[in-house]
PDB file of N, CA and C in Angstrom:
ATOM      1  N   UNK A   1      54.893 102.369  57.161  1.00  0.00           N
ATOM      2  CA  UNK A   1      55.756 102.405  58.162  1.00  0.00           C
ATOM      3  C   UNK A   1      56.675 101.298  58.434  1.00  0.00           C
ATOM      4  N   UNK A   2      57.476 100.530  57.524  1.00  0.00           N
ATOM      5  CA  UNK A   2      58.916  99.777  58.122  1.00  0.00           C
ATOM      6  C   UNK A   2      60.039 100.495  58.194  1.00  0.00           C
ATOM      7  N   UNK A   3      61.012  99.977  58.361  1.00  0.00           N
ATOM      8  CA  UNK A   3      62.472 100.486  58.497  1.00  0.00           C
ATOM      9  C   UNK A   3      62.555 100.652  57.044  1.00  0.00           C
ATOM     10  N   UNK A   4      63.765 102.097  56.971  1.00  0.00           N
ATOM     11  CA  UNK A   4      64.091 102.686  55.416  1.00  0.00           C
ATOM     12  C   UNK A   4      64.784 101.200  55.154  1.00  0.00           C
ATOM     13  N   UNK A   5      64.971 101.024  53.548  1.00  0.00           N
ATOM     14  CA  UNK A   5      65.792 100.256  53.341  1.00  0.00           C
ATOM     15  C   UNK A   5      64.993  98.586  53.920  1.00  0.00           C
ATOM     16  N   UNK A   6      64.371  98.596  53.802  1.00  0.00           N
ATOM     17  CA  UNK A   6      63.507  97.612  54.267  1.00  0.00           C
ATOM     18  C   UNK A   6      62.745  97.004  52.814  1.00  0.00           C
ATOM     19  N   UNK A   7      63.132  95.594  52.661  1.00  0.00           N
ATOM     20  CA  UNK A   7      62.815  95.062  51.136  1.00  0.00           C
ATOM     21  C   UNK A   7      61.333  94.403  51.539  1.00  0.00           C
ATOM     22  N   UNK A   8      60.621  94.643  50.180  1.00  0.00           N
ATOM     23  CA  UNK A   8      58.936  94.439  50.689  1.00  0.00           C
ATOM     24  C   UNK A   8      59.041  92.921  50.708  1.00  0.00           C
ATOM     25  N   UNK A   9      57.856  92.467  51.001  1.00  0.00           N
ATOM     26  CA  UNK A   9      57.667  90.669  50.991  1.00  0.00           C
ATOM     27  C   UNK A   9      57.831  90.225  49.411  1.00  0.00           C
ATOM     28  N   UNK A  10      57.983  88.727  49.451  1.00  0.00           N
ATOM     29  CA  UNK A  10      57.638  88.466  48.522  1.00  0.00           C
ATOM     30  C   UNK A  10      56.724  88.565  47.375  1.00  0.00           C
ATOM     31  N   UNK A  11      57.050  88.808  46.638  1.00  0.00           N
ATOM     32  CA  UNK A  11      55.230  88.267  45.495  1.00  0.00           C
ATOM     33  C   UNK A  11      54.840  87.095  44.915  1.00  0.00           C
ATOM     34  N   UNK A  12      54.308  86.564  45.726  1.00  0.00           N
ATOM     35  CA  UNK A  12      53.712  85.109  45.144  1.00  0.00           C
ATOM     36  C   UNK A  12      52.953  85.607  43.716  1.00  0.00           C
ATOM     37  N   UNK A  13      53.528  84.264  43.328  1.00  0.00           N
ATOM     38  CA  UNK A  13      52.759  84.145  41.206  1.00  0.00           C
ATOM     39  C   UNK A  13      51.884  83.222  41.383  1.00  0.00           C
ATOM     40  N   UNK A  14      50.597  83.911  40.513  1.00  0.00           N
ATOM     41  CA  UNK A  14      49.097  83.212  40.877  1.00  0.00           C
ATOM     42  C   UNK A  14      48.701  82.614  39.784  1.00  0.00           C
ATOM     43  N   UNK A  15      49.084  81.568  39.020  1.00  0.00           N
ATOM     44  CA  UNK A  15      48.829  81.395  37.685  1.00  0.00           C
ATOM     45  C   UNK A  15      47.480  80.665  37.511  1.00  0.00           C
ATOM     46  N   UNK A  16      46.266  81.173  36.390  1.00  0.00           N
ATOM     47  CA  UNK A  16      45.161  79.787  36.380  1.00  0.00           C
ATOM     48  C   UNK A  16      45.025  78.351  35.971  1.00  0.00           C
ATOM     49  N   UNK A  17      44.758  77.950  37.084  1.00  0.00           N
ATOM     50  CA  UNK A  17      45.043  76.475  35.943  1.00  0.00           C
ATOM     51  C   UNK A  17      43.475  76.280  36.176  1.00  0.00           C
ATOM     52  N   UNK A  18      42.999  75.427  34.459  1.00  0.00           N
ATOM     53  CA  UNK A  18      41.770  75.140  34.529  1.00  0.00           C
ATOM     54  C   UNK A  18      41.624  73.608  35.348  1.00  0.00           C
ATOM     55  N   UNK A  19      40.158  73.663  35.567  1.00  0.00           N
ATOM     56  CA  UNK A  19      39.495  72.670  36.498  1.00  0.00           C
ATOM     57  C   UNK A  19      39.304  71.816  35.399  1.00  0.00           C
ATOM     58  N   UNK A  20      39.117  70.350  35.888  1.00  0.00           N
ATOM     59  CA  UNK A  20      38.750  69.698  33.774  1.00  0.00           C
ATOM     60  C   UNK A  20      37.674  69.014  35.341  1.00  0.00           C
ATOM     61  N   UNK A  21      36.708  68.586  34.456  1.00  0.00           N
ATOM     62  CA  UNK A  21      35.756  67.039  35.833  1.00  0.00           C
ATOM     63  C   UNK A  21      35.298  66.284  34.408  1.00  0.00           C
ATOM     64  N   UNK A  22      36.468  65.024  34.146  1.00  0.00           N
ATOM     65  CA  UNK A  22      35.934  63.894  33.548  1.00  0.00           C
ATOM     66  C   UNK A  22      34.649  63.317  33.899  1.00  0.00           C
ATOM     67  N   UNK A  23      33.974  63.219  35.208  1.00  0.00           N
ATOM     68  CA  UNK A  23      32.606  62.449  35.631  1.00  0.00           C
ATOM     69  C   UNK A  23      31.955  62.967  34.845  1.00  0.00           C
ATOM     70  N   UNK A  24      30.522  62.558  35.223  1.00  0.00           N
ATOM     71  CA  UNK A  24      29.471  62.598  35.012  1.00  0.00           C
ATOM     72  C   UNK A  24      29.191  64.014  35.082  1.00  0.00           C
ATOM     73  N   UNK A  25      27.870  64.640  34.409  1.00  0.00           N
ATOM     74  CA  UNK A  25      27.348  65.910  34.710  1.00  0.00           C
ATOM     75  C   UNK A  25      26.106  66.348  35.202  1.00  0.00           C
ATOM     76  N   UNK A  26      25.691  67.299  35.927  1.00  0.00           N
ATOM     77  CA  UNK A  26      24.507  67.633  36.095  1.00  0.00           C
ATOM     78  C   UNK A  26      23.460  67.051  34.659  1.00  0.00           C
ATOM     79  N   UNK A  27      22.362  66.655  35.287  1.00  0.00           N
ATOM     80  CA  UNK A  27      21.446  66.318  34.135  1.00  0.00           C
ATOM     81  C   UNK A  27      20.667  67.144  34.009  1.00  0.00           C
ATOM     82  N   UNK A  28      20.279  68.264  34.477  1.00  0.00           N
ATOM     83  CA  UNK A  28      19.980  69.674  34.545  1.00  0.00           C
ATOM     84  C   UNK A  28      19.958  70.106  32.610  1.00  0.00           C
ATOM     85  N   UNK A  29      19.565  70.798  31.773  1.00  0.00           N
ATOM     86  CA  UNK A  29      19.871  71.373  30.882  1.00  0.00           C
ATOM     87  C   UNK A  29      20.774  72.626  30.793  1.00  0.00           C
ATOM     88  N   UNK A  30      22.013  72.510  30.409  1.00  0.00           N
ATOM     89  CA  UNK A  30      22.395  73.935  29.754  1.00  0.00           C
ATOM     90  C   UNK A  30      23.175  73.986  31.451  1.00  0.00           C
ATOM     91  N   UNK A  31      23.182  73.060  32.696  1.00  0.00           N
ATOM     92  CA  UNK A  31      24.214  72.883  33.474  1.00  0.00           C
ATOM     93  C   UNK A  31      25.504  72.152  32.856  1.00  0.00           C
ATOM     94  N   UNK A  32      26.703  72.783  33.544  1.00  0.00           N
ATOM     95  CA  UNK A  32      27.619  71.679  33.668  1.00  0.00           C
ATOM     96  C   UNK A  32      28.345  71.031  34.527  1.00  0.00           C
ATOM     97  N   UNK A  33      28.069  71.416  35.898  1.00  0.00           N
ATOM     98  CA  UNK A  33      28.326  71.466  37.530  1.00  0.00           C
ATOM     99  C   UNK A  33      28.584  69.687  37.229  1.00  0.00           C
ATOM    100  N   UNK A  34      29.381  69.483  38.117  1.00  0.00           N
ATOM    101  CA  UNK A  34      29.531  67.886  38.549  1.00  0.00           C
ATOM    102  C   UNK A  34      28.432  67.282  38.885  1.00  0.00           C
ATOM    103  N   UNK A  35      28.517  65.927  38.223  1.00  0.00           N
ATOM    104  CA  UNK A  35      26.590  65.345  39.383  1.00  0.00           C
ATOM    105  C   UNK A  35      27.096  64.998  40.569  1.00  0.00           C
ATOM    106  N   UNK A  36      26.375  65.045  41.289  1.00  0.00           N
ATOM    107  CA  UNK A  36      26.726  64.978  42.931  1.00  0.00           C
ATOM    108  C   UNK A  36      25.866  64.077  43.420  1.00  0.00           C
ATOM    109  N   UNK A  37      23.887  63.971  43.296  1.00  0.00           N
ATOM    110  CA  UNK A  37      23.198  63.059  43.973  1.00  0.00           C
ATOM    111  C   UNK A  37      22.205  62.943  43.107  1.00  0.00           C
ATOM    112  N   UNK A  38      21.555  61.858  43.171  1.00  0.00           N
ATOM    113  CA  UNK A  38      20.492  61.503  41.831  1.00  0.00           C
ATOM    114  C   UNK A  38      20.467  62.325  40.559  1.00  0.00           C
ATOM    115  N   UNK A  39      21.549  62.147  39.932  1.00  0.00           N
ATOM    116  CA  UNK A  39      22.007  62.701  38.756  1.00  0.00           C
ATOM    117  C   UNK A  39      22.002  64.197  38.976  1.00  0.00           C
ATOM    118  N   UNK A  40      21.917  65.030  39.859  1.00  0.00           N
ATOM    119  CA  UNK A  40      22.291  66.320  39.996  1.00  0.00           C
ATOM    120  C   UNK A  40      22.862  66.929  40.681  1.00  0.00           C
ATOM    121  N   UNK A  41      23.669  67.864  39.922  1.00  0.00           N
ATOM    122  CA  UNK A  41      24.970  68.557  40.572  1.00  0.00           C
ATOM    123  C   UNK A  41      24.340  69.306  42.329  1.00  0.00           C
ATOM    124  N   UNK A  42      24.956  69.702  43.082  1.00  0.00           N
ATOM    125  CA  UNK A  42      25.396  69.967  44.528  1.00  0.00           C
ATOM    126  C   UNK A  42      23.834  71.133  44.769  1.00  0.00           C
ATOM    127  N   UNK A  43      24.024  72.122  43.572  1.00  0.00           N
ATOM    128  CA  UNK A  43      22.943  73.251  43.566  1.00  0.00           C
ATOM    129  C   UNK A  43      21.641  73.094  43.192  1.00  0.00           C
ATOM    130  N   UNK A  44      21.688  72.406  41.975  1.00  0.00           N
ATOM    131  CA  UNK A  44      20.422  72.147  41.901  1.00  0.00           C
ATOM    132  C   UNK A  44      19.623  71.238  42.637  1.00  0.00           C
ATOM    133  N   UNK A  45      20.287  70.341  43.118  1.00  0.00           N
ATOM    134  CA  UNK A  45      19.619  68.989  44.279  1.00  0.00           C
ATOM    135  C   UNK A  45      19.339  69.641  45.272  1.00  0.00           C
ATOM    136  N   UNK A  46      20.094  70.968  45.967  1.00  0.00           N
ATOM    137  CA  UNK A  46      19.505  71.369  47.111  1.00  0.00           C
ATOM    138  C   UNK A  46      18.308  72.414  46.674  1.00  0.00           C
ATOM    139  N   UNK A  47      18.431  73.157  45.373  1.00  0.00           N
ATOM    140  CA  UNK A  47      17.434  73.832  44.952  1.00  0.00           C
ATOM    141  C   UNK A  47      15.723  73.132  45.159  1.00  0.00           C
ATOM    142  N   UNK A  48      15.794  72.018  44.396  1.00  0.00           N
ATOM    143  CA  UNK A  48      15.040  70.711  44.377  1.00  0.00           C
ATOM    144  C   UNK A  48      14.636  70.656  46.135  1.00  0.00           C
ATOM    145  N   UNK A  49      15.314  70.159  46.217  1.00  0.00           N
ATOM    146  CA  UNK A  49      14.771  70.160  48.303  1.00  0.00           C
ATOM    147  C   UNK A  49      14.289  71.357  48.531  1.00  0.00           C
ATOM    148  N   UNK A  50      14.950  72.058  48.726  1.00  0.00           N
ATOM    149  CA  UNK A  50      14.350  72.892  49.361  1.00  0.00           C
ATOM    150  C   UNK A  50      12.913  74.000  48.654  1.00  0.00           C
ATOM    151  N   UNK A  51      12.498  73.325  47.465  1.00  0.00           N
ATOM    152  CA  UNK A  51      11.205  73.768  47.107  1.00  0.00           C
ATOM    153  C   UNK A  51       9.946  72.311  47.361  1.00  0.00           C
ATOM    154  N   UNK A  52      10.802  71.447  47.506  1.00  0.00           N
ATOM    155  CA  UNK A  52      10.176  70.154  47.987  1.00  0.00           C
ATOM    156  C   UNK A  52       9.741  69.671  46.634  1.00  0.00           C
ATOM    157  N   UNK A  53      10.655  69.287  45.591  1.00  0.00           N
ATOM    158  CA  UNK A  53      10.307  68.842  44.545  1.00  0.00           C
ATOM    159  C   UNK A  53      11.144  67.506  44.188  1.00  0.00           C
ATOM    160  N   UNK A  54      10.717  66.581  43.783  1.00  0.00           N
ATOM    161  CA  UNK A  54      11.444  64.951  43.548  1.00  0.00           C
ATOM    162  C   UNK A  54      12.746  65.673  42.683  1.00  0.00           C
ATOM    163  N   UNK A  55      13.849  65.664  42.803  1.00  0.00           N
ATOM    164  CA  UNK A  55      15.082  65.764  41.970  1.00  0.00           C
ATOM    165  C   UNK A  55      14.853  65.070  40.799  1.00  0.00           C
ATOM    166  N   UNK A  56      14.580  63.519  40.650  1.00  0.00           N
ATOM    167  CA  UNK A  56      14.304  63.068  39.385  1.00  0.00           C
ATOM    168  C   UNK A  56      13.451  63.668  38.180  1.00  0.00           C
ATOM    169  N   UNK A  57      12.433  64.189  39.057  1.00  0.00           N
ATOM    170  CA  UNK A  57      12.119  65.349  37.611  1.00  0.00           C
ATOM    171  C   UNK A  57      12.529  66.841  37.752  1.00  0.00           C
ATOM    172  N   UNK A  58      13.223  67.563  38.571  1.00  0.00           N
ATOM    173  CA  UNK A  58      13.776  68.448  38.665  1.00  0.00           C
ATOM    174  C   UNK A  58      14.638  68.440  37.760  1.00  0.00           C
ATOM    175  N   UNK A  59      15.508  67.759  37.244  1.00  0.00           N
ATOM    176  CA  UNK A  59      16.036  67.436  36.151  1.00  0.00           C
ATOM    177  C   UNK A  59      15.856  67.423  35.118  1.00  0.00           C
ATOM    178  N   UNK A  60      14.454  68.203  35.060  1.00  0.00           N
ATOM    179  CA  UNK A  60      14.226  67.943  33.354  1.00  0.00           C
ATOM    180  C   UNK A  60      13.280  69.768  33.042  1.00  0.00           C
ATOM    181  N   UNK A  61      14.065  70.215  34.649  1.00  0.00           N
ATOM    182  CA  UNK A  61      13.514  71.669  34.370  1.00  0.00           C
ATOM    183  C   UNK A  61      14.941  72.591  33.919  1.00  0.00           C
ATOM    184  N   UNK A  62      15.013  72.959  32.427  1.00  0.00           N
ATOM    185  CA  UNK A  62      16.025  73.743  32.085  1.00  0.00           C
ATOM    186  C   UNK A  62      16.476  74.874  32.974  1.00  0.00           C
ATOM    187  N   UNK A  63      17.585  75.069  33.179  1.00  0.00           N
ATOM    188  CA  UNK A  63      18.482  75.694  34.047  1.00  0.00           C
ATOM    189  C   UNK A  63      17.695  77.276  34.073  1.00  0.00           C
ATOM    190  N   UNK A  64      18.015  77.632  33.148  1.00  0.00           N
ATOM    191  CA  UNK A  64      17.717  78.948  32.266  1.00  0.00           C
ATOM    192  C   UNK A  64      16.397  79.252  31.785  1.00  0.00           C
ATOM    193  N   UNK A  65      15.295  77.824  32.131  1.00  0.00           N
ATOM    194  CA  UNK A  65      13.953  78.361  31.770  1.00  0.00           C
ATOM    195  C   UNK A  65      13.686  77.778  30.354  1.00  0.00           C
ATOM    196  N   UNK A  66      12.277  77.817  29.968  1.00  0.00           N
ATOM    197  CA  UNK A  66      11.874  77.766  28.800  1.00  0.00           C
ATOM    198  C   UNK A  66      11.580  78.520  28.268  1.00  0.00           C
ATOM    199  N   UNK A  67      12.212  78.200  26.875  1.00  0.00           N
ATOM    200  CA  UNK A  67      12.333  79.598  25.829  1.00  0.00           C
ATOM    201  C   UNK A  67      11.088  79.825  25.224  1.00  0.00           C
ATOM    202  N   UNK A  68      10.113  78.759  25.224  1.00  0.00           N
ATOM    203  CA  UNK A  68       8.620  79.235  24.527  1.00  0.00           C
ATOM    204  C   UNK A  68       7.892  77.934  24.599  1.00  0.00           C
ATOM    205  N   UNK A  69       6.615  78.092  24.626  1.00  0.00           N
ATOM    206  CA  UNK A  69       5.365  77.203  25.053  1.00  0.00           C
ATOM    207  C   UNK A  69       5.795  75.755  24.486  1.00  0.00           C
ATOM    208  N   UNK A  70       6.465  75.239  22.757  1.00  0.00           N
ATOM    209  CA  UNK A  70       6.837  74.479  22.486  1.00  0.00           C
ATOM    210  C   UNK A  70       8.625  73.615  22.913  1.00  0.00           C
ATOM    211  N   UNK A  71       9.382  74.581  23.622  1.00  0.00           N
ATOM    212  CA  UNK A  71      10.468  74.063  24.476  1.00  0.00           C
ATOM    213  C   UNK A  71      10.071  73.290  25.201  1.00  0.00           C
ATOM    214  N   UNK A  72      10.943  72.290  24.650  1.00  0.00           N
ATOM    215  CA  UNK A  72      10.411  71.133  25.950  1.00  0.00           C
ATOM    216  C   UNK A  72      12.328  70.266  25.455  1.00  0.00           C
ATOM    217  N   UNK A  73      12.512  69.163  26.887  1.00  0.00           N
ATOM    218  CA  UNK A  73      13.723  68.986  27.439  1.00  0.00           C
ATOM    219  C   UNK A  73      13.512  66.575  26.691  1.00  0.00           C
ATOM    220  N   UNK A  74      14.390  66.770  26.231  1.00  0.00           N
ATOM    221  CA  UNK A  74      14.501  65.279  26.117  1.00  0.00           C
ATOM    222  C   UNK A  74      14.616  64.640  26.755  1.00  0.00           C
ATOM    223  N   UNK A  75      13.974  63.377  26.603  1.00  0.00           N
ATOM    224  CA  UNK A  75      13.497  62.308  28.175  1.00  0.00           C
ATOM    225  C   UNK A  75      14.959  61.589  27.869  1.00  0.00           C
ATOM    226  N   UNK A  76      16.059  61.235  28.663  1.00  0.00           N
ATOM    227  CA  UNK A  76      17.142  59.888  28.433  1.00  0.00           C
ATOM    228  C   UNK A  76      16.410  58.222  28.396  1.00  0.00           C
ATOM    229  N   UNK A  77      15.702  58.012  27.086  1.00  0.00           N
ATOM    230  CA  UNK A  77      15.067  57.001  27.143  1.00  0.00           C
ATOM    231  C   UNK A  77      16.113  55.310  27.332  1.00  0.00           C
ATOM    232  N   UNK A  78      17.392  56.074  27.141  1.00  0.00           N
ATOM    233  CA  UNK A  78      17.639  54.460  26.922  1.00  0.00           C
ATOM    234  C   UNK A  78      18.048  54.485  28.473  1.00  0.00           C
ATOM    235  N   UNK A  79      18.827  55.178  29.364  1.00  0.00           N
ATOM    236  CA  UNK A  79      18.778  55.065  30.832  1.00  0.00           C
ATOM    237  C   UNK A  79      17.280  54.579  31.784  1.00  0.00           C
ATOM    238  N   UNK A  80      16.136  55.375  30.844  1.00  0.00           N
ATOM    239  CA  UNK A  80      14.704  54.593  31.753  1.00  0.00           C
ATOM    240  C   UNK A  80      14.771  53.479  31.192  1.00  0.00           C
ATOM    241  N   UNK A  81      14.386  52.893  29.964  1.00  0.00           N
ATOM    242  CA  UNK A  81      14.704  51.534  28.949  1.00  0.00           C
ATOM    243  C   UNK A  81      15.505  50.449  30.291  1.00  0.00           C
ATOM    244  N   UNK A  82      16.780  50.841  30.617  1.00  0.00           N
ATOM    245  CA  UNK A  82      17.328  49.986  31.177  1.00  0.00           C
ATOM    246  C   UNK A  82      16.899  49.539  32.467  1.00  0.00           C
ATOM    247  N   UNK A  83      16.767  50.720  33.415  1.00  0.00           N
ATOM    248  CA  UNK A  83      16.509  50.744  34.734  1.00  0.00           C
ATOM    249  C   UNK A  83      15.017  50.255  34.540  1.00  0.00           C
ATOM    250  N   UNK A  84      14.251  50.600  33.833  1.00  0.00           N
ATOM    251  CA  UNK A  84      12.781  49.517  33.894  1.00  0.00           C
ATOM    252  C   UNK A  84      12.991  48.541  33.648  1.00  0.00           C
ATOM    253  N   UNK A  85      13.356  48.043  32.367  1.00  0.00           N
ATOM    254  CA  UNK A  85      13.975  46.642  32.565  1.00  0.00           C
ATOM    255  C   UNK A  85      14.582  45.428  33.680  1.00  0.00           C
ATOM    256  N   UNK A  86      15.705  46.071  34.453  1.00  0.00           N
ATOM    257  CA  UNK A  86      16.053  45.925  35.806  1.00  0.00           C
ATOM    258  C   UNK A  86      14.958  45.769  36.905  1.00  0.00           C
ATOM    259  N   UNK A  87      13.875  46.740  36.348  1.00  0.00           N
ATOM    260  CA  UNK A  87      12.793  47.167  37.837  1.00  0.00           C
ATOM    261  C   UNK A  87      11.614  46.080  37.517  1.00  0.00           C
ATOM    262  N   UNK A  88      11.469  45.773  36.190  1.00  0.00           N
ATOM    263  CA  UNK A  88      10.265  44.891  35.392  1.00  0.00           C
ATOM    264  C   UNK A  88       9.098  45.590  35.038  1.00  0.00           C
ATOM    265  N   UNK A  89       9.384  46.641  35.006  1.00  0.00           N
ATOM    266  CA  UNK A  89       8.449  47.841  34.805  1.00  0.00           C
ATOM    267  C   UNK A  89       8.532  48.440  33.420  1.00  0.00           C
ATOM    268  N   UNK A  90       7.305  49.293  33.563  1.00  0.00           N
ATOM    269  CA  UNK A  90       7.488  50.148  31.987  1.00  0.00           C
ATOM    270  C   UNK A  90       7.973  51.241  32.288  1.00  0.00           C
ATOM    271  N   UNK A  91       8.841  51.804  31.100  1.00  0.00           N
ATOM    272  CA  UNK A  91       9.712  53.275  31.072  1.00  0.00           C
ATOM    273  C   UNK A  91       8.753  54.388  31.902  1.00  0.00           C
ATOM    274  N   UNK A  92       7.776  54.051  31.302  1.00  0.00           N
ATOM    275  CA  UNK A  92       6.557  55.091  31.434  1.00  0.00           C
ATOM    276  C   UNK A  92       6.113  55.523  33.079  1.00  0.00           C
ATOM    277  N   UNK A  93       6.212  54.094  34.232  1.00  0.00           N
ATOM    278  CA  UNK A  93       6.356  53.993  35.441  1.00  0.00           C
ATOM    279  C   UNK A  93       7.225  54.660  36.070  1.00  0.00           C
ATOM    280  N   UNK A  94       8.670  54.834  35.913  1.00  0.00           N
ATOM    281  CA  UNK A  94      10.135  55.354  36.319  1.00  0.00           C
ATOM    282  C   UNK A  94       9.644  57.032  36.091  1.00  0.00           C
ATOM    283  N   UNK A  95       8.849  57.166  35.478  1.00  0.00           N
ATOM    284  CA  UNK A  95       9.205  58.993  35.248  1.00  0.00           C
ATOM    285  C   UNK A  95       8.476  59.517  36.671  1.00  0.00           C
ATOM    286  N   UNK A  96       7.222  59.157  36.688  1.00  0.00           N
ATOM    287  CA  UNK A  96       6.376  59.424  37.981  1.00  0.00           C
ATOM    288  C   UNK A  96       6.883  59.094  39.415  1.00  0.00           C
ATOM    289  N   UNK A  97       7.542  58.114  39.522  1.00  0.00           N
ATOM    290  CA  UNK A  97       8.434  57.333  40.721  1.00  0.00           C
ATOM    291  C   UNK A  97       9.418  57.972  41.748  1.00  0.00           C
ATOM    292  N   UNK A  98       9.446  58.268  42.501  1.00  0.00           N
ATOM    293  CA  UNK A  98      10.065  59.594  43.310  1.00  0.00           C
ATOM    294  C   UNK A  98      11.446  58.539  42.928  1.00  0.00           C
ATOM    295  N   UNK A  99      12.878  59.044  43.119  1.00  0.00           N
ATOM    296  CA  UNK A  99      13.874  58.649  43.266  1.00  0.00           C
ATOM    297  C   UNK A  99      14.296  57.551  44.089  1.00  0.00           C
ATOM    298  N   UNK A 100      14.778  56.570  43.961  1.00  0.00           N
ATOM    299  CA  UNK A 100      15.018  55.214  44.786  1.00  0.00           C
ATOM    300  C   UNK A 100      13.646  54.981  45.970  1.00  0.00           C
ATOM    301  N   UNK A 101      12.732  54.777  45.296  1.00  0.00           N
ATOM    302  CA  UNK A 101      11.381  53.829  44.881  1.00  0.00           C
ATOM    303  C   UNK A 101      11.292  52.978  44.214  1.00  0.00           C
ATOM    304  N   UNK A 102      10.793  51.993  44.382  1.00  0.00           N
ATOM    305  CA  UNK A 102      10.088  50.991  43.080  1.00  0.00           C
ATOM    306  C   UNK A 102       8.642  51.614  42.515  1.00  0.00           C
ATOM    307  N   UNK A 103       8.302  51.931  41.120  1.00  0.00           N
ATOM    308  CA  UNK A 103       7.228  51.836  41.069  1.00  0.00           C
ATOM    309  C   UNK A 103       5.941  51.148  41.699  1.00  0.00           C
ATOM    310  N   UNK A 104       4.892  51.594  41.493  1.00  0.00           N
ATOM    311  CA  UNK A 104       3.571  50.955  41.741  1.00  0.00           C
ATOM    312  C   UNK A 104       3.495  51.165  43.323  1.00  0.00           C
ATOM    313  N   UNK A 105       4.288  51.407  44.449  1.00  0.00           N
ATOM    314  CA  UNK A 105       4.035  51.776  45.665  1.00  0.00           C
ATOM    315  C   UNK A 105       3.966  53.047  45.915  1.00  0.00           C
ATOM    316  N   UNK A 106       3.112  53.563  46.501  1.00  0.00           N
ATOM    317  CA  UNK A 106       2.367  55.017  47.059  1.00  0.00           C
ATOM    318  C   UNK A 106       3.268  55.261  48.149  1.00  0.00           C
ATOM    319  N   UNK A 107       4.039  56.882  47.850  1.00  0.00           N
ATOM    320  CA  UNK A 107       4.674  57.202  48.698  1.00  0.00           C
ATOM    321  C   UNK A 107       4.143  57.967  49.732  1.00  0.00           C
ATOM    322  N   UNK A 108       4.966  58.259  51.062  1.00  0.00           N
ATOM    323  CA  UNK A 108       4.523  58.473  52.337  1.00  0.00           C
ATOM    324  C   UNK A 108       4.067  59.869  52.627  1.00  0.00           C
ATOM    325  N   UNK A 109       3.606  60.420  53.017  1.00  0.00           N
ATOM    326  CA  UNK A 109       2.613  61.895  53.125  1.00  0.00           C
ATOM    327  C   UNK A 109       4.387  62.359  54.081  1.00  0.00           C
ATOM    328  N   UNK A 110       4.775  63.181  53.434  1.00  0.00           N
ATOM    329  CA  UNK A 110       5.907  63.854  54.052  1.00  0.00           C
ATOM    330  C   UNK A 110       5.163  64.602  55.049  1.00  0.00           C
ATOM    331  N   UNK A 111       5.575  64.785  56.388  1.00  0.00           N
ATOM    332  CA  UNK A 111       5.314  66.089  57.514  1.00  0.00           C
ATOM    333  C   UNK A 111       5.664  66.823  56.770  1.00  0.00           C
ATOM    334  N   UNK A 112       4.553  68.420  57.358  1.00  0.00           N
ATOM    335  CA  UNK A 112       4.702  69.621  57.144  1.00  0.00           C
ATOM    336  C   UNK A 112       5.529  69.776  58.177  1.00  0.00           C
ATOM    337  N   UNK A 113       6.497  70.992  57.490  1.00  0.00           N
ATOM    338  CA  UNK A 113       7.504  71.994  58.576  1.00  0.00           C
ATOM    339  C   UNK A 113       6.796  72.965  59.449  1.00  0.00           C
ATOM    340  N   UNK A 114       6.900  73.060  60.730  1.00  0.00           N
ATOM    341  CA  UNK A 114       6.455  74.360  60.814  1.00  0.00           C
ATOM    342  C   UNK A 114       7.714  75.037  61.317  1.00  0.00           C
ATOM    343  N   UNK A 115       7.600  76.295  61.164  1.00  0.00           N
ATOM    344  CA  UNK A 115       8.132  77.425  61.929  1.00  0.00           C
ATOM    345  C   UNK A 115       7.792  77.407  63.466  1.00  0.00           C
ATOM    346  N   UNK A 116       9.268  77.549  64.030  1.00  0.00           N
ATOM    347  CA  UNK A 116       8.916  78.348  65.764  1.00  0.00           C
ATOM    348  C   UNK A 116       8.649  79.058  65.780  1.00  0.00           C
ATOM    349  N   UNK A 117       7.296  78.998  66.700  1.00  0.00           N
ATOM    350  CA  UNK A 117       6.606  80.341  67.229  1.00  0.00           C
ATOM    351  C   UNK A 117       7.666  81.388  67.425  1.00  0.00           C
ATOM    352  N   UNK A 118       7.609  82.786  67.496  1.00  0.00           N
ATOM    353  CA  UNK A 118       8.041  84.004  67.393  1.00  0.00           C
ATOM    354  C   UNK A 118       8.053  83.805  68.991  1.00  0.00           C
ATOM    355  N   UNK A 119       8.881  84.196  69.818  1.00  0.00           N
ATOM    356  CA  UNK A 119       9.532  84.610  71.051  1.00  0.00           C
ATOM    357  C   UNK A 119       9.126  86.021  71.842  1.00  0.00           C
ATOM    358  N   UNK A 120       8.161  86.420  72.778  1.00  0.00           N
ATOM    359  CA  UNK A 120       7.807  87.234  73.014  1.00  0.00           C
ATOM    360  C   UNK A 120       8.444  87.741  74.162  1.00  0.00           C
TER     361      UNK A 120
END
């Protein structure tokens, strides 16, 4: 319903342009999402939370799963190498270590969540 003779709107031209992200990447396997917080991209770090799992080894659970009992994910030894070094620690310490911890200190008993009672 416009007036006869009535010229339609414009047509905007939608062309794709690709996304490039020079940074860093998810350390995730078989991700390629941007890293966003302790080496993992935006999804998987909240995935990680919200099952209540340390991100630092969340990171070393393939995206897509393991393909069979012998799949297993490569440790970045020369990144632990360094950061133990830095920490005075062994590589071996850093894997167990929740994320920005020092080894050898026992971390804090997180509170349980509860749910609000149901509203009667």
């Amino acid at each position: 319903g416009g007036a006869a003779g009535a010229r339609p709107p414009p047509r905007s031209t939608i062309c794709a342009v690709p996304i490039v992200s020079t940074g860093p990447v998810c350390a995730r396997r078989d991700c390629s999402r941007p890293e966003w917080k302790d080496r993992l991209c935006a999804r998987s770090w909240r995935l990680a939370d919200r099952f209540g799992k340390d991100p630092g080894l969340f990171a070393y659970e393939p995206l897509d799963g393991y393909a069979d009992a012998r799949d297993a994910v490569a440790l970045p030894w020369e990144h632990l190498e360094r950061e133990a070094r830095g920490r005075g620690v062994a590589p071996a310490d850093l894997i167990g270590a929740p994320a920005g911890r020092s080894a050898g200190r026992r971390p804090r008993r997180a509170a349980l969540r509860r749910r609000p009672a149901p509203h009667r």
